[in-house]
Protein backbone atom coordinates (compact mmCIF):
# COMPACT_ATOMS: atom_id res chain seq x y z
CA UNK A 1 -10.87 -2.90 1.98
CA UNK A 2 -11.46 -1.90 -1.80
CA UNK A 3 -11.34 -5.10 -3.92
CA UNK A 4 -9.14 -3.45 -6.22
CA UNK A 5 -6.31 -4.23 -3.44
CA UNK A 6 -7.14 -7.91 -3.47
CA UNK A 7 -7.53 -8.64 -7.67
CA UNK A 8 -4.10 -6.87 -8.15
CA UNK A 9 -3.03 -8.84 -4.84
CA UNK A 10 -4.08 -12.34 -7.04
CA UNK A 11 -2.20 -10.78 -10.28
CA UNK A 12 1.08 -10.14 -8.32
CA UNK A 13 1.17 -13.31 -6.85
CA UNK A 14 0.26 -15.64 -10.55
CA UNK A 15 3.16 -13.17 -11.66
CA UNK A 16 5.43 -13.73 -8.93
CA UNK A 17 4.73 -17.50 -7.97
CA UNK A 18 2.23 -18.66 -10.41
CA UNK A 19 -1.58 -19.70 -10.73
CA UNK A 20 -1.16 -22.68 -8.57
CA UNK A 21 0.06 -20.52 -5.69
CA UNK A 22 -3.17 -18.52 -6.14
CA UNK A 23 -5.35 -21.45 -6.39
CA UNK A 24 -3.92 -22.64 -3.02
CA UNK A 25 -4.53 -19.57 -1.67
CA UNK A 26 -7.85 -19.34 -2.31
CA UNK A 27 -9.01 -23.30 -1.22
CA UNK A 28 -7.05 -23.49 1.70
CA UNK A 29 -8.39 -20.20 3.40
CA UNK A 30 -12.05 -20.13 4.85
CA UNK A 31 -12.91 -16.81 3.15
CA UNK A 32 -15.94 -14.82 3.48
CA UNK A 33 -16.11 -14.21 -0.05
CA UNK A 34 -15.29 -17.23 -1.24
CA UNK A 35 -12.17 -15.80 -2.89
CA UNK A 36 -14.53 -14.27 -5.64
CA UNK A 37 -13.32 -10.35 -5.60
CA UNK A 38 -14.20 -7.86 -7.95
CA UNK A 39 -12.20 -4.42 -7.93
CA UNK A 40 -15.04 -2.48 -7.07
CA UNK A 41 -15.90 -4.32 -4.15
CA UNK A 42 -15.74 -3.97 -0.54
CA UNK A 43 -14.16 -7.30 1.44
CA UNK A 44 -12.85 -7.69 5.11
CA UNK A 45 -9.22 -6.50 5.68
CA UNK A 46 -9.27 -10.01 7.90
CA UNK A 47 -9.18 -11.76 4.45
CA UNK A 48 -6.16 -9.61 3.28
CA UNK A 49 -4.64 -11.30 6.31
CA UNK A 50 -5.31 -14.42 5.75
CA UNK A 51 -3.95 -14.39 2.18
CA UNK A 52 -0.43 -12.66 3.29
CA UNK A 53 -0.62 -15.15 5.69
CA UNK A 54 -0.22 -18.29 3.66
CA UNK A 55 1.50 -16.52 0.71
CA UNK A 56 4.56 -15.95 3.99
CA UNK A 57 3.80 -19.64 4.61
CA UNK A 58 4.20 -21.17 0.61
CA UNK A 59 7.16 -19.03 0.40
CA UNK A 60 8.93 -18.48 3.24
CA UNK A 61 8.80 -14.36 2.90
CA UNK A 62 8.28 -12.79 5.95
CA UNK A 63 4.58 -11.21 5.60
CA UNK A 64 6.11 -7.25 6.05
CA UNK A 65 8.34 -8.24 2.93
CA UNK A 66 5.29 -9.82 1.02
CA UNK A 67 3.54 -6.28 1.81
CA UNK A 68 6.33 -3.65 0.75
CA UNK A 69 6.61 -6.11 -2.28
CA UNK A 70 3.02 -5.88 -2.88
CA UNK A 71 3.05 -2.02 -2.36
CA UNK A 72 5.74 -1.99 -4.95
CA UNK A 73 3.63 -4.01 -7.63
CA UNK A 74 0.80 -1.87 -6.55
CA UNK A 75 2.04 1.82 -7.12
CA UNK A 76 2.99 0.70 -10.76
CA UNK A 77 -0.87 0.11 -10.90
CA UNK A 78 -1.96 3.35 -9.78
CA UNK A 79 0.38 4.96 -11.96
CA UNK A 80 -0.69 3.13 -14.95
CA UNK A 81 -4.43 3.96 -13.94
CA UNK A 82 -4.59 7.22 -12.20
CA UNK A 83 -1.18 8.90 -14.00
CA UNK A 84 -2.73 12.49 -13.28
CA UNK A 85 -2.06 12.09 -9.26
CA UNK A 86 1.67 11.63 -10.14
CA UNK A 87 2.00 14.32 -12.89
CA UNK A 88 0.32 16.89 -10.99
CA UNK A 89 3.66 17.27 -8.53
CA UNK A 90 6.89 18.20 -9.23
CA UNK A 91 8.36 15.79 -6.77
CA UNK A 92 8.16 13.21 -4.40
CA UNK A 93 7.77 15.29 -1.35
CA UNK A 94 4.70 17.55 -3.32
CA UNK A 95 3.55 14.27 -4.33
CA UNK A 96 3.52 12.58 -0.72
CA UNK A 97 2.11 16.12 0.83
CA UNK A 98 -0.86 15.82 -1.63
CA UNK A 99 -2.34 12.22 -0.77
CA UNK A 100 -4.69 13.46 2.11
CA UNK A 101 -5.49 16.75 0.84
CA UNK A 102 -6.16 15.63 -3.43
CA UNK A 103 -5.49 11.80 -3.84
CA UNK A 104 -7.65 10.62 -1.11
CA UNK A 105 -10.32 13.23 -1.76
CA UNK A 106 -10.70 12.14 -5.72
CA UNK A 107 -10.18 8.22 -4.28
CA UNK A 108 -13.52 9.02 -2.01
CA UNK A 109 -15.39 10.93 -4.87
CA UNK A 110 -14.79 7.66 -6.78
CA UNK A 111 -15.38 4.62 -3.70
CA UNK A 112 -17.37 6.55 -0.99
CA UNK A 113 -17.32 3.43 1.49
CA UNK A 114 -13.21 3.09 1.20
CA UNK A 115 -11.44 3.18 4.29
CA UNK A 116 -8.51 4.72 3.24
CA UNK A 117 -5.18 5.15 6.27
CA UNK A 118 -4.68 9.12 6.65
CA UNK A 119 -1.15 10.80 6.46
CA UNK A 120 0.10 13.92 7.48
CA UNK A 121 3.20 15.30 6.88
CA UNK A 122 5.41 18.35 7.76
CA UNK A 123 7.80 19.22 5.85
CA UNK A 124 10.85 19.67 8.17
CA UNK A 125 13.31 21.30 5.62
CA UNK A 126 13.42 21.22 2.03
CA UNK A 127 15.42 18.03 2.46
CA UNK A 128 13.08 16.34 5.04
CA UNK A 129 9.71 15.21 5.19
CA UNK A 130 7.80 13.81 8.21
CA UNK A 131 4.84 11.35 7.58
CA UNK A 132 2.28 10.16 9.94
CA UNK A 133 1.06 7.06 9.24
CA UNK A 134 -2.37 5.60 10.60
CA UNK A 135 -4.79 3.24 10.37
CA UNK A 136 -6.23 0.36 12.33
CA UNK A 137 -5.68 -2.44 9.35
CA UNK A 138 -1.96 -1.76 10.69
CA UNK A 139 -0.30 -2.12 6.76
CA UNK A 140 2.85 0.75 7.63
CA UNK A 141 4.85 -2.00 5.79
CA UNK A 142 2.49 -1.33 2.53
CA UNK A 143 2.65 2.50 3.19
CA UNK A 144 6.44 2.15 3.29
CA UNK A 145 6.22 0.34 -0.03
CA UNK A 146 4.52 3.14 -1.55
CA UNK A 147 6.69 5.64 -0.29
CA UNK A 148 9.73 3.54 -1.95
CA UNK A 149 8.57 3.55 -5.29
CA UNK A 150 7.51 7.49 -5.31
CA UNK A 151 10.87 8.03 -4.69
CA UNK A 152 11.96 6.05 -7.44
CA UNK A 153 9.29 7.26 -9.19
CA UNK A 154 10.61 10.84 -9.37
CA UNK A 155 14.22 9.53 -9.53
CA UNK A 156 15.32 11.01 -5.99
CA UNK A 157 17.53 9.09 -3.67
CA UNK A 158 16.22 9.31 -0.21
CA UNK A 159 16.62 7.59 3.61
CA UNK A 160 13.56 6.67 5.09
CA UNK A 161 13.67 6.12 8.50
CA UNK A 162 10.46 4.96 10.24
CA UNK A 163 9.36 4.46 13.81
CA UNK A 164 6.23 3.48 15.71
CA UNK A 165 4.15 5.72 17.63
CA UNK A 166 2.25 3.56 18.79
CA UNK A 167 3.26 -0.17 19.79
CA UNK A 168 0.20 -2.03 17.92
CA UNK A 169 1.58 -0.48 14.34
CA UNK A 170 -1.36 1.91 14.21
CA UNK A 171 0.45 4.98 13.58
CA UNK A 172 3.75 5.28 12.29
CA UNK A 173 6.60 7.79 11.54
CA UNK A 174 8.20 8.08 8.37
CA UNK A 175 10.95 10.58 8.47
CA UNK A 176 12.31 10.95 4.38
CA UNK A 177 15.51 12.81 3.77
CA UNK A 178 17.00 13.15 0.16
CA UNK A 179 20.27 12.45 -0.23
């Protein structure tokens, strides 16, 4: 997992729950990196776990909440740093159909060793999109997150209803229809 996802994991949380929370984080989890990330970097998706982990436990949020909040925080990241993905669509259904085929392609060009989930999507109707999530780090509740804030991104109200394909989380069905 990119160590951009963990540094901007830290900032959320000092800006949510403060430096003490992130502090506490850090010392009371044995991990492999010592806590040290840099955004460049590549770190275990086991430590990722960890941290949601204890962030569910200091605050009582349920860890899939702590992840679409997270995924929230996040997208306004990406959009402040990579604002061409977002202004090359029209909407949120052109933006969503181009992650495989453009986002993740410039993502790679830039961090060859990320392991990045893979969508596809079919566009049902011109109301309806189907997305396929998967990925073995199981983070559908982060995906979701994303998918929220496109849509409020391009100001269109939307339903997203999502189901499992498989039972261990590692692909996932997003079915988005505008209102």
């Amino acid at each position: 997992m990119k160590g951009i996802v963990f540094t901007e994991f830290f900032e959320m949380v000092e800006n949510e729950y403060g430096y003490e929370v992130v502090d506490k984080l850090i010392s009371e989890n044995e991990l492999p990196s010592g806590g040290a990330y840099t955004s460049v970097g590549t770190y275990k998706h086991s430590e990722m776990v960890q941290l949601l982990t204890s962030l569910s436990n200091h605050t009582g949020n349920e860890v899939p909440s702590l992840l679409k909040a997270f995924a929230l925080y996040f997208f306004d990241v990406l959009k402040n740093g990579y604002p061409q993905f977002l202004e090359a669509a029209g909407n949120a259904f052109d933006f969503l159909e181009s992650i495989e085929k453009y986002i993740h392609v410039e993502v790679l060009k830039l961090y060859p060793d990320a392991e990045l989930p893979t969508f596809s999507t079919r566009k049902v109707n011109d109301n309806q999109l189907e997305m396929i999530y998967h990925s073995e780090r199981k983070m559908a509740d982060f995906a979701e997150g994303l998918l929220i804030r496109s849509l409020e991104y391009y100001r269109e109200a939307a339903q997203i209803d999502r189901s499992n394909i498989n039972d261990d989380g590692t692909k996932v069905k997003f079915l988005i229809t505008k209102n």
